[in-house]
Protein backbone atom coordinates (compact mmCIF):
# COMPACT_ATOMS: atom_id res chain seq x y z
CA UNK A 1 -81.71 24.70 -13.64
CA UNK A 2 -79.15 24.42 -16.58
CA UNK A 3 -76.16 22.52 -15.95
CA UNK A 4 -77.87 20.07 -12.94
CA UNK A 5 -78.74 16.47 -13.38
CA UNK A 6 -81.81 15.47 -13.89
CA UNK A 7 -82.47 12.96 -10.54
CA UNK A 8 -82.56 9.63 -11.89
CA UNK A 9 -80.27 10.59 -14.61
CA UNK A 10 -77.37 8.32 -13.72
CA UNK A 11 -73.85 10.93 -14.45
CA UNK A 12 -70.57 9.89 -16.47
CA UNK A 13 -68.92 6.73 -15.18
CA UNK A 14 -65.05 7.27 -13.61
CA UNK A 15 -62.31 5.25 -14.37
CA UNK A 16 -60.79 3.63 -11.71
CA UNK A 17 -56.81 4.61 -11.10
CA UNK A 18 -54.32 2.05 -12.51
CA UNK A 19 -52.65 0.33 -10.16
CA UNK A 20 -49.20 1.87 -9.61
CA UNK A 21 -46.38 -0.80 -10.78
CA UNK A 22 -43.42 1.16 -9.18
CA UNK A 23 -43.07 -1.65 -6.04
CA UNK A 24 -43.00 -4.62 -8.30
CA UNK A 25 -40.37 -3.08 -9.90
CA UNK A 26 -38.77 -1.92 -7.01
CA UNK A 27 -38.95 -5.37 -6.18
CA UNK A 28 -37.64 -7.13 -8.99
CA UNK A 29 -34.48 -4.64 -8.85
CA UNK A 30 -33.74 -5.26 -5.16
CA UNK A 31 -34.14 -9.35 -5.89
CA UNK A 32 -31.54 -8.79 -8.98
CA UNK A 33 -29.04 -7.21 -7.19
CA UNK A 34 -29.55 -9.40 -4.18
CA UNK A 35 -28.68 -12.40 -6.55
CA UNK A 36 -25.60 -10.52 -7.94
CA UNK A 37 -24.26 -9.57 -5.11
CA UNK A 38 -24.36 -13.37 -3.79
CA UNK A 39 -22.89 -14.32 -6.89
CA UNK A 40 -19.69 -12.13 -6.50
CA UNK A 41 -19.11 -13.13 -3.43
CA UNK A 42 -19.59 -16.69 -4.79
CA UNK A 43 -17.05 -16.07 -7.60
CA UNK A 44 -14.66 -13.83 -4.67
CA UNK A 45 -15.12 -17.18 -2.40
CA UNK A 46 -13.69 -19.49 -4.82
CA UNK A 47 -11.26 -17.23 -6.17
CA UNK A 48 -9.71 -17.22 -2.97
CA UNK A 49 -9.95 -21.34 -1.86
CA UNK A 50 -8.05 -21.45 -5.14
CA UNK A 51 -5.51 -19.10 -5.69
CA UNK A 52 -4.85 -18.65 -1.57
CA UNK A 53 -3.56 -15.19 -1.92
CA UNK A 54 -0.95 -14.36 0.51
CA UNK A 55 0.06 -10.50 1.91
CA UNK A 56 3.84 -9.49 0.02
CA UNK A 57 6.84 -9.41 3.13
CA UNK A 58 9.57 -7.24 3.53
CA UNK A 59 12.20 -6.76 5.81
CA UNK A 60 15.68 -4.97 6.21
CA UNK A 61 18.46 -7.69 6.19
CA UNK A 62 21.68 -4.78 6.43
CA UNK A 63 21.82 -1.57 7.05
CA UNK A 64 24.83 0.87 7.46
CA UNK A 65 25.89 4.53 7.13
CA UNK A 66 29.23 5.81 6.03
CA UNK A 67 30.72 9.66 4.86
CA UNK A 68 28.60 10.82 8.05
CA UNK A 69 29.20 14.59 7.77
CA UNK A 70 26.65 17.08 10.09
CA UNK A 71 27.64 20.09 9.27
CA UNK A 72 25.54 22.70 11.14
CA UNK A 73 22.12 21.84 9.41
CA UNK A 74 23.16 20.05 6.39
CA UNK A 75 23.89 15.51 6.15
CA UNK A 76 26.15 14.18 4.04
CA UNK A 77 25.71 10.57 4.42
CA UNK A 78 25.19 7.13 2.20
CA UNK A 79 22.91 4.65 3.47
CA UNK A 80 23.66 1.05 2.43
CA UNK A 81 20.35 -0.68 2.54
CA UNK A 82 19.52 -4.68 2.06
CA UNK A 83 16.48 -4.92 1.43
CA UNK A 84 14.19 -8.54 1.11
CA UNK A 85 11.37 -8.65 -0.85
CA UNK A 86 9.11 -12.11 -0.32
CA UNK A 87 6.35 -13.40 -2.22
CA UNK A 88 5.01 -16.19 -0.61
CA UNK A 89 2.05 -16.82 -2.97
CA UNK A 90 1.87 -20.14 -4.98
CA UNK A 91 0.21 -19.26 -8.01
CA UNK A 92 0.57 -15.23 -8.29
CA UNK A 93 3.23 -12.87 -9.49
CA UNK A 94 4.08 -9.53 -8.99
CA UNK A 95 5.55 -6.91 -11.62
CA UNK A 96 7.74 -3.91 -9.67
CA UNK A 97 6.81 -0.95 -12.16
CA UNK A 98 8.65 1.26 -10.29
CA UNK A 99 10.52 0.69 -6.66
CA UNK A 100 12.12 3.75 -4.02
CA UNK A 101 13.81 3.05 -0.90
CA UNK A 102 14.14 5.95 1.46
CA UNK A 103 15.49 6.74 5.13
CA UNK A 104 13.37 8.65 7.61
CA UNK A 105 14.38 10.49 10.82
CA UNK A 106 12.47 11.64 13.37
CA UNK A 107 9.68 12.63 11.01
CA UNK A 108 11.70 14.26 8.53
CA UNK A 109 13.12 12.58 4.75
CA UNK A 110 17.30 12.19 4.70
CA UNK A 111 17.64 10.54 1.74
CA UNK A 112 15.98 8.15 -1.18
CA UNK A 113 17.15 5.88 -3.88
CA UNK A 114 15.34 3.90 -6.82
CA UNK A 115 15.53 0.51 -7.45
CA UNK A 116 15.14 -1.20 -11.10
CA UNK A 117 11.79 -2.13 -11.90
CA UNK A 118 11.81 -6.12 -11.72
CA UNK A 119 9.15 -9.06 -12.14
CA UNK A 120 9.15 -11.59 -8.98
CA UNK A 121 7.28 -14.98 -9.94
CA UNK A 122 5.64 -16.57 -7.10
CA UNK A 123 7.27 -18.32 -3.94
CA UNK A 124 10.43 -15.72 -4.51
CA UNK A 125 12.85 -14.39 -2.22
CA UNK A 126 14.62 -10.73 -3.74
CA UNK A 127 16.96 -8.69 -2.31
CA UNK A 128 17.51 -5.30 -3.21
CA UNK A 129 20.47 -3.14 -2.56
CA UNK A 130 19.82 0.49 -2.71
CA UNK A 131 22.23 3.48 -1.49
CA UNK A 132 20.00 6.33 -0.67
CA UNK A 133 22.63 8.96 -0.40
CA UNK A 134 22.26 12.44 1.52
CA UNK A 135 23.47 15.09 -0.36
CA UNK A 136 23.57 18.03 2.17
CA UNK A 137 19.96 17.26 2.99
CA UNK A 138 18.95 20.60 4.74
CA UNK A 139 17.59 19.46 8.34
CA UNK A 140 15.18 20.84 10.90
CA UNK A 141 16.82 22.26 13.92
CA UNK A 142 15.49 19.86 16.28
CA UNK A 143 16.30 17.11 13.69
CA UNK A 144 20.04 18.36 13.47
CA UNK A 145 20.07 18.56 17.27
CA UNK A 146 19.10 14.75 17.66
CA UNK A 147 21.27 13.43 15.22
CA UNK A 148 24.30 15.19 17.16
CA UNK A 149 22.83 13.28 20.43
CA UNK A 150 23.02 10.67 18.16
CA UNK A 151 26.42 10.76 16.90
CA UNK A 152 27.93 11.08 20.54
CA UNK A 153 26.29 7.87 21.38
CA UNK A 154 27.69 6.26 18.26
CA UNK A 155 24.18 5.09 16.97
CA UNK A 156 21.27 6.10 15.34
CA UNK A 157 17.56 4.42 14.87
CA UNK A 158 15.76 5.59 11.07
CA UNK A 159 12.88 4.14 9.38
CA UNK A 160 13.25 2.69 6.20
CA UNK A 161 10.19 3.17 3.65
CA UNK A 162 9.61 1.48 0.26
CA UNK A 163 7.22 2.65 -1.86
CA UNK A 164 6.13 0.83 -5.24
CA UNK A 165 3.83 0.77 -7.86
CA UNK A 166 3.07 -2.78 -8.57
CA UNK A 167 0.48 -5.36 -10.89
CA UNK A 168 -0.24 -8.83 -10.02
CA UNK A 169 0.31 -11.62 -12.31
CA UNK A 170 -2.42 -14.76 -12.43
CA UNK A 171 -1.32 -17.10 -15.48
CA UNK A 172 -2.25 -14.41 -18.59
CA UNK A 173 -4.05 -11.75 -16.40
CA UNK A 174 -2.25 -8.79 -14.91
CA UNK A 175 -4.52 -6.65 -12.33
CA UNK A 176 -4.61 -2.85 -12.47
CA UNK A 177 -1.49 -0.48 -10.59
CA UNK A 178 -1.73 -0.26 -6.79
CA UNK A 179 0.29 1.76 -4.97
CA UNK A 180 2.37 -0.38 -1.91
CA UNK A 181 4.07 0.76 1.28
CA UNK A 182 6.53 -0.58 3.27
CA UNK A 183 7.32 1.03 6.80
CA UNK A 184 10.02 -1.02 8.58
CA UNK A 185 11.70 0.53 11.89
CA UNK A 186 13.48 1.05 13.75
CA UNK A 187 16.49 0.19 11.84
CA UNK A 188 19.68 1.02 13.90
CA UNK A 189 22.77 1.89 11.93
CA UNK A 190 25.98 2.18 13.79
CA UNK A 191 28.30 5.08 13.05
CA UNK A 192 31.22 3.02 13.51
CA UNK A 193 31.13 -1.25 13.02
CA UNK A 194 31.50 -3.52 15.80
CA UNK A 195 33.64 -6.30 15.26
CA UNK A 196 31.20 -9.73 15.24
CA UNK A 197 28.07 -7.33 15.80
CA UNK A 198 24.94 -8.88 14.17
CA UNK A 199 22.78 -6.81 12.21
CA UNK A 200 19.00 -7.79 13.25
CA UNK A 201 16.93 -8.05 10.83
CA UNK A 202 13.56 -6.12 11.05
CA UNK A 203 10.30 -6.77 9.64
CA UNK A 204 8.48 -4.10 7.76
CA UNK A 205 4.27 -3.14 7.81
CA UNK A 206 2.81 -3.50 4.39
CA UNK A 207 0.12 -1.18 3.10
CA UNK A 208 -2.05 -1.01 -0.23
């Protein structure tokens, strides 16, 4: 028959398949990254054993309101705010590329004020004075309604926020932006001064 082999006739020799190289590769990849990871955290480990980086501090040192005006659902007020910035590290500074201070109530923004940008070298203490001022700040009702509890009671409690863009400073290298927060509350301000009342100074949450 045409086309058969002839019995006896051995046929056409196959080539065995070459072996497939894709797991020592795989392999080799998962070992390299294995050794880089352990090396950055190597290089992250002794980074930190020698520059001991420390978390910034804030805190409200003074706080007062005066011009208190609530006039149906509009604030006039000025908030005079002392404000201490801390940087307890020993070898890294920090450059302020832009600083606001603003007062919160009851969920809702009364006023905000920026502060100069400003370069703190480490193991500084600054204090910042900033006047957020409320320039008939349109209120929510039940906002306006608590601050005229408020006002009978001769007292009110806000939250102070600072927000900054900052860069940290390591002998000649300066890190990328980051964005910082600063909640501190509750700050009480008292409509009217005591006489010999202490203002208690309260410590703020820090965020990056």
């Amino acid at each position: 028959m045409p086309g058969t082999k002839r019995d006896g006739v051995p046929g056409r020799r196959q080539l065995a398949p070459r072996p497939r190289r894709h797991p020592r590769i795989l392999h080799c990849v998962a070992i390299t990254a294995v050794s880089l990871l352990a090396l950055a955290g190597v290089l992250i480990l002794v980074f930190w054993l020698v520059v001991r980086p420390s978390l910034l501090r804030y805190s409200v040192n003074g706080a007062h309101v005066q011009g208190f005006d609530l006039s149906g659902s509009a604030l006039k007020a000025t908030f005079n705010l002392t404000v201490e910035a801390r940087n307890p590290n020993h070898k890294v500074a920090v450059c302020y590329d832009q600083v606001e201070v603003a007062v919160w109530y009851d969920g809702q923004l009364l006023a905000s004020d920026e502060a100069a940008p400003f370069y703190q070298p480490s193991r500084d203490v600054r204090v910042l004075k900033a006047d957020p001022v409320a320039r008939s700040t349109p209120l929510l009702g039940s906002v306006a309604a608590s601050l005229e509890r408020d006002r009978s009671s001769r007292g009110m409690a806000v939250e102070v926020r600072l927000r900054a863009v900052v860069r940290f400073k390591l002998g000649l290298l300066k890190t990328d932006r980051y964005a910082l927060q600063a909640y501190c509350s509750p700050v009480f301000l008292r409509f009217s001064p005591l006489p010999r009342a202490k203002f208690e100074k309260v410590a703020c949450d820090v965020y990056f």
